[in-house]
Protein backbone atom coordinates (compact mmCIF):
# COMPACT_ATOMS: atom_id res chain seq x y z
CA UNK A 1 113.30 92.02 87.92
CA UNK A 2 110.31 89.86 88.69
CA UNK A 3 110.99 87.87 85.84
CA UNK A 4 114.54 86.64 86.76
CA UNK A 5 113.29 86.22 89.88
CA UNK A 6 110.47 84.20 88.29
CA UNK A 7 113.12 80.81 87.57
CA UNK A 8 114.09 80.66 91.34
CA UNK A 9 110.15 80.53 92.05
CA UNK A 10 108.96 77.66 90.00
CA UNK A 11 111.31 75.32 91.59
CA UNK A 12 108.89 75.14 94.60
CA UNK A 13 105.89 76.33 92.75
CA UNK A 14 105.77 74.33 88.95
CA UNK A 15 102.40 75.77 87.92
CA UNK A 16 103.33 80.02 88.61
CA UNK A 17 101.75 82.10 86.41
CA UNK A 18 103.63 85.73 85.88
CA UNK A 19 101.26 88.33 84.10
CA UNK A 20 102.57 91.65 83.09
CA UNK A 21 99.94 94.38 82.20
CA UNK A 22 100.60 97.45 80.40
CA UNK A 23 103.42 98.35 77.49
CA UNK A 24 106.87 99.59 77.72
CA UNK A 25 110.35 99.35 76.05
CA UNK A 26 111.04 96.60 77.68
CA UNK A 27 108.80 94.35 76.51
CA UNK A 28 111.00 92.70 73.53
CA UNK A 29 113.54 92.18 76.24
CA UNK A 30 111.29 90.65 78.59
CA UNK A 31 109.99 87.73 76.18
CA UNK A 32 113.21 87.20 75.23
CA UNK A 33 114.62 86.91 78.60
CA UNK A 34 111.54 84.08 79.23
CA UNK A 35 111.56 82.02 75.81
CA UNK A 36 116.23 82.05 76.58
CA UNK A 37 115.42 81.40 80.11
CA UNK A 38 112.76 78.58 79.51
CA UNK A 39 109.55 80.10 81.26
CA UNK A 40 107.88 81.26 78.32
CA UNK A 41 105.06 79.40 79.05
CA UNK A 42 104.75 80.85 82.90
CA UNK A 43 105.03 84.55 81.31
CA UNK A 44 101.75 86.42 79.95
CA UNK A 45 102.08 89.52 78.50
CA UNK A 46 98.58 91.97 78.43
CA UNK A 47 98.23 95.64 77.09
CA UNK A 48 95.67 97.72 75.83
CA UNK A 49 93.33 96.32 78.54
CA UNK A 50 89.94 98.14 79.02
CA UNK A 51 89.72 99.48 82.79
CA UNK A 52 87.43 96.37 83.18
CA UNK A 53 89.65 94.11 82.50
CA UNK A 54 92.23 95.83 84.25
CA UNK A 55 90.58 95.83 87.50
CA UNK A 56 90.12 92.07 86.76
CA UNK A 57 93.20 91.55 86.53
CA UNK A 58 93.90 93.29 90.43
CA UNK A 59 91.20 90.78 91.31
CA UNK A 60 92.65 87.44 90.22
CA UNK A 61 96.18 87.61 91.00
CA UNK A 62 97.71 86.79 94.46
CA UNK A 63 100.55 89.33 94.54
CA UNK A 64 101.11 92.98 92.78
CA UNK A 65 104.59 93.36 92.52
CA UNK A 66 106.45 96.25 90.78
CA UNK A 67 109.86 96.69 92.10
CA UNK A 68 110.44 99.51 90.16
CA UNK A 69 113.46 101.80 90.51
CA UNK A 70 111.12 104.60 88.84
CA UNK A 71 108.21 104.29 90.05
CA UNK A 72 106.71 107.89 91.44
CA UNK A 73 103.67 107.99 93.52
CA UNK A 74 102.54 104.90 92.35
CA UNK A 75 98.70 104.66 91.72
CA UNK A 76 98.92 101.21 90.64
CA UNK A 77 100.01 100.28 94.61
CA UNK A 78 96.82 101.75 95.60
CA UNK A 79 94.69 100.50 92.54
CA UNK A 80 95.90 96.71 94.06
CA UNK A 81 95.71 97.24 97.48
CA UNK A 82 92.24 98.43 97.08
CA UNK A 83 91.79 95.15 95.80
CA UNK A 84 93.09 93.76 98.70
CA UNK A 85 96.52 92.16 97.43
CA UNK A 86 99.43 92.28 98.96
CA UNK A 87 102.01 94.31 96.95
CA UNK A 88 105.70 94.69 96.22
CA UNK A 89 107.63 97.60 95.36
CA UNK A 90 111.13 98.80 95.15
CA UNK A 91 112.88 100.47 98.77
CA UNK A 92 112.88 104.07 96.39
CA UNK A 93 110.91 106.54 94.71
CA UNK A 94 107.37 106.76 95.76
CA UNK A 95 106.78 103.33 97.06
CA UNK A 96 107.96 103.64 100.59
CA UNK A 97 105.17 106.51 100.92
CA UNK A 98 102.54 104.21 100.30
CA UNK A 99 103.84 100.25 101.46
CA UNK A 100 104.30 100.13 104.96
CA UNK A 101 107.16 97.02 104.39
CA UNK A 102 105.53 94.23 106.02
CA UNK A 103 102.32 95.37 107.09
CA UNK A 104 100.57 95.69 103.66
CA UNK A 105 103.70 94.11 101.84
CA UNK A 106 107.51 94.30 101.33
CA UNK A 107 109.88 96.83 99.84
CA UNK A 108 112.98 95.01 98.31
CA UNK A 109 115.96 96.50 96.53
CA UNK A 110 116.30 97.76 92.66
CA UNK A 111 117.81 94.84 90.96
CA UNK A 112 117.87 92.70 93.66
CA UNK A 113 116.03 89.24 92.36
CA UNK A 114 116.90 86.94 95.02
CA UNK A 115 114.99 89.70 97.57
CA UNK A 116 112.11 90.19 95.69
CA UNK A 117 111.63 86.26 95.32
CA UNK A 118 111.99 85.95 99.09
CA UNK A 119 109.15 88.39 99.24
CA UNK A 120 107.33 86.71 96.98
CA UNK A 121 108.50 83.06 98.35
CA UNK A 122 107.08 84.46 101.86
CA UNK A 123 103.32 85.35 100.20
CA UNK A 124 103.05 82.04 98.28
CA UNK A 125 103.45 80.17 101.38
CA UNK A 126 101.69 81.85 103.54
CA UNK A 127 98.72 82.81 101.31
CA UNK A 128 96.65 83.86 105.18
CA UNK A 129 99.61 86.48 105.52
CA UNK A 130 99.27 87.39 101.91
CA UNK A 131 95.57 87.86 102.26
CA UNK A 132 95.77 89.76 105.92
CA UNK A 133 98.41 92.49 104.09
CA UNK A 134 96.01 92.80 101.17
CA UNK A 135 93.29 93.51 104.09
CA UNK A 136 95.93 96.14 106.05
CA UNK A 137 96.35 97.77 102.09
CA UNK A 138 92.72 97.92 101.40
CA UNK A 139 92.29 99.23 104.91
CA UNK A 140 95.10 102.00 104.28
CA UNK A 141 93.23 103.27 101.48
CA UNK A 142 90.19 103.75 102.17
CA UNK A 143 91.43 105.43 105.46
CA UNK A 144 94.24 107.75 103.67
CA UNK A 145 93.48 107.36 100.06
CA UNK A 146 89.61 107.60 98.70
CA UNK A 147 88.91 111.31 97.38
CA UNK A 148 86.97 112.56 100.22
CA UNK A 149 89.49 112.27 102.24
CA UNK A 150 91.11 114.09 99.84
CA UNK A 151 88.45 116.75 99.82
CA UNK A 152 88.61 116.66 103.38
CA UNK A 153 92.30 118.06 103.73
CA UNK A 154 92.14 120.50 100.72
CA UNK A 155 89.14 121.94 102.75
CA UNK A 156 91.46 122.16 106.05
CA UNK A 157 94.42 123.97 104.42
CA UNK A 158 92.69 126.28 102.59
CA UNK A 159 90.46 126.86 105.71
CA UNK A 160 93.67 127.41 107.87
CA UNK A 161 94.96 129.80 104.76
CA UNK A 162 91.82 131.96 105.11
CA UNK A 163 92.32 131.91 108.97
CA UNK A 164 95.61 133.03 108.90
């Protein structure tokens, strides 16, 4: 979805790049869809990335977006808002548990391109509200998301288990 939303976006922004980590059966589709749609050369495909590069990859973009219909928990939200980017997933599955829609980003309809470019239309003009979400997201997890915390409530319910 990001990529048809991708030819609505370069009208105001000429130079967006579009990066998509990882593999999947879509792949063949998706290069296709960009070389037939004419944004080949804003489209980068990237897999078999060492965890290096992927966390370097978190660090240099401006916006995670994955509007994913499904998408469970979602680790990768919380891998890029630890990095402090604002991020966009789909109003389903496990996203809503972790994006609070626009505090530490937006939640936009499966299959819905022309919402998920207005999300992403809002963050590329506003790159100080971009970067304040990204802060709220990094925030968020290290409040509710490193593994002590985790630690933390295991101890608690298996403390109020004993107790009981």
């Amino acid at each position: 979805m990001v990529e048809t939303a991708l030819p609505r976006l370069l009208t105001t922004w000429p130079d967006l790049q579009l990066v998509l980590v990882g593999s999947g059966d879509d792949r063949a589709w998706l290069e296709d869809f960009a070389q037939k749609n004419g944004v080949e050369r804003h489209v980068h495909f990237l897999s078999g990335l060492s965890n290096a590069e992927l966390a370097a990859c978190y660090r240099a973009c401006e916006i995670f977006a994955l509007p994913s219909r499904g998408e469970g928990f979602g680790l990768v939200y919380l891998e890029a808002m630890a990095c402090g980017k604002p991020v966009i997933g789909g109003s389903h599955g496990g996203a809503p548990e972790l994006i609070q829609d626009g505090v530490t980003g937006y939640l936009v309809p499966h299959g819905d391109p022309i919402q998920l470019a207005t999300a992403i239309r809002t963050l590329l003009a506003d790159p100080q509200h971009g970067r304040a979400m990204g802060a709220r997201g990094r925030q968020t997890v290290d409040h509710e998301y490193r593994f002590q915390n985790f630690v933390k409530a295991l101890k608690k319910i298996l403390r109020d288990q004993c107790e009981s």
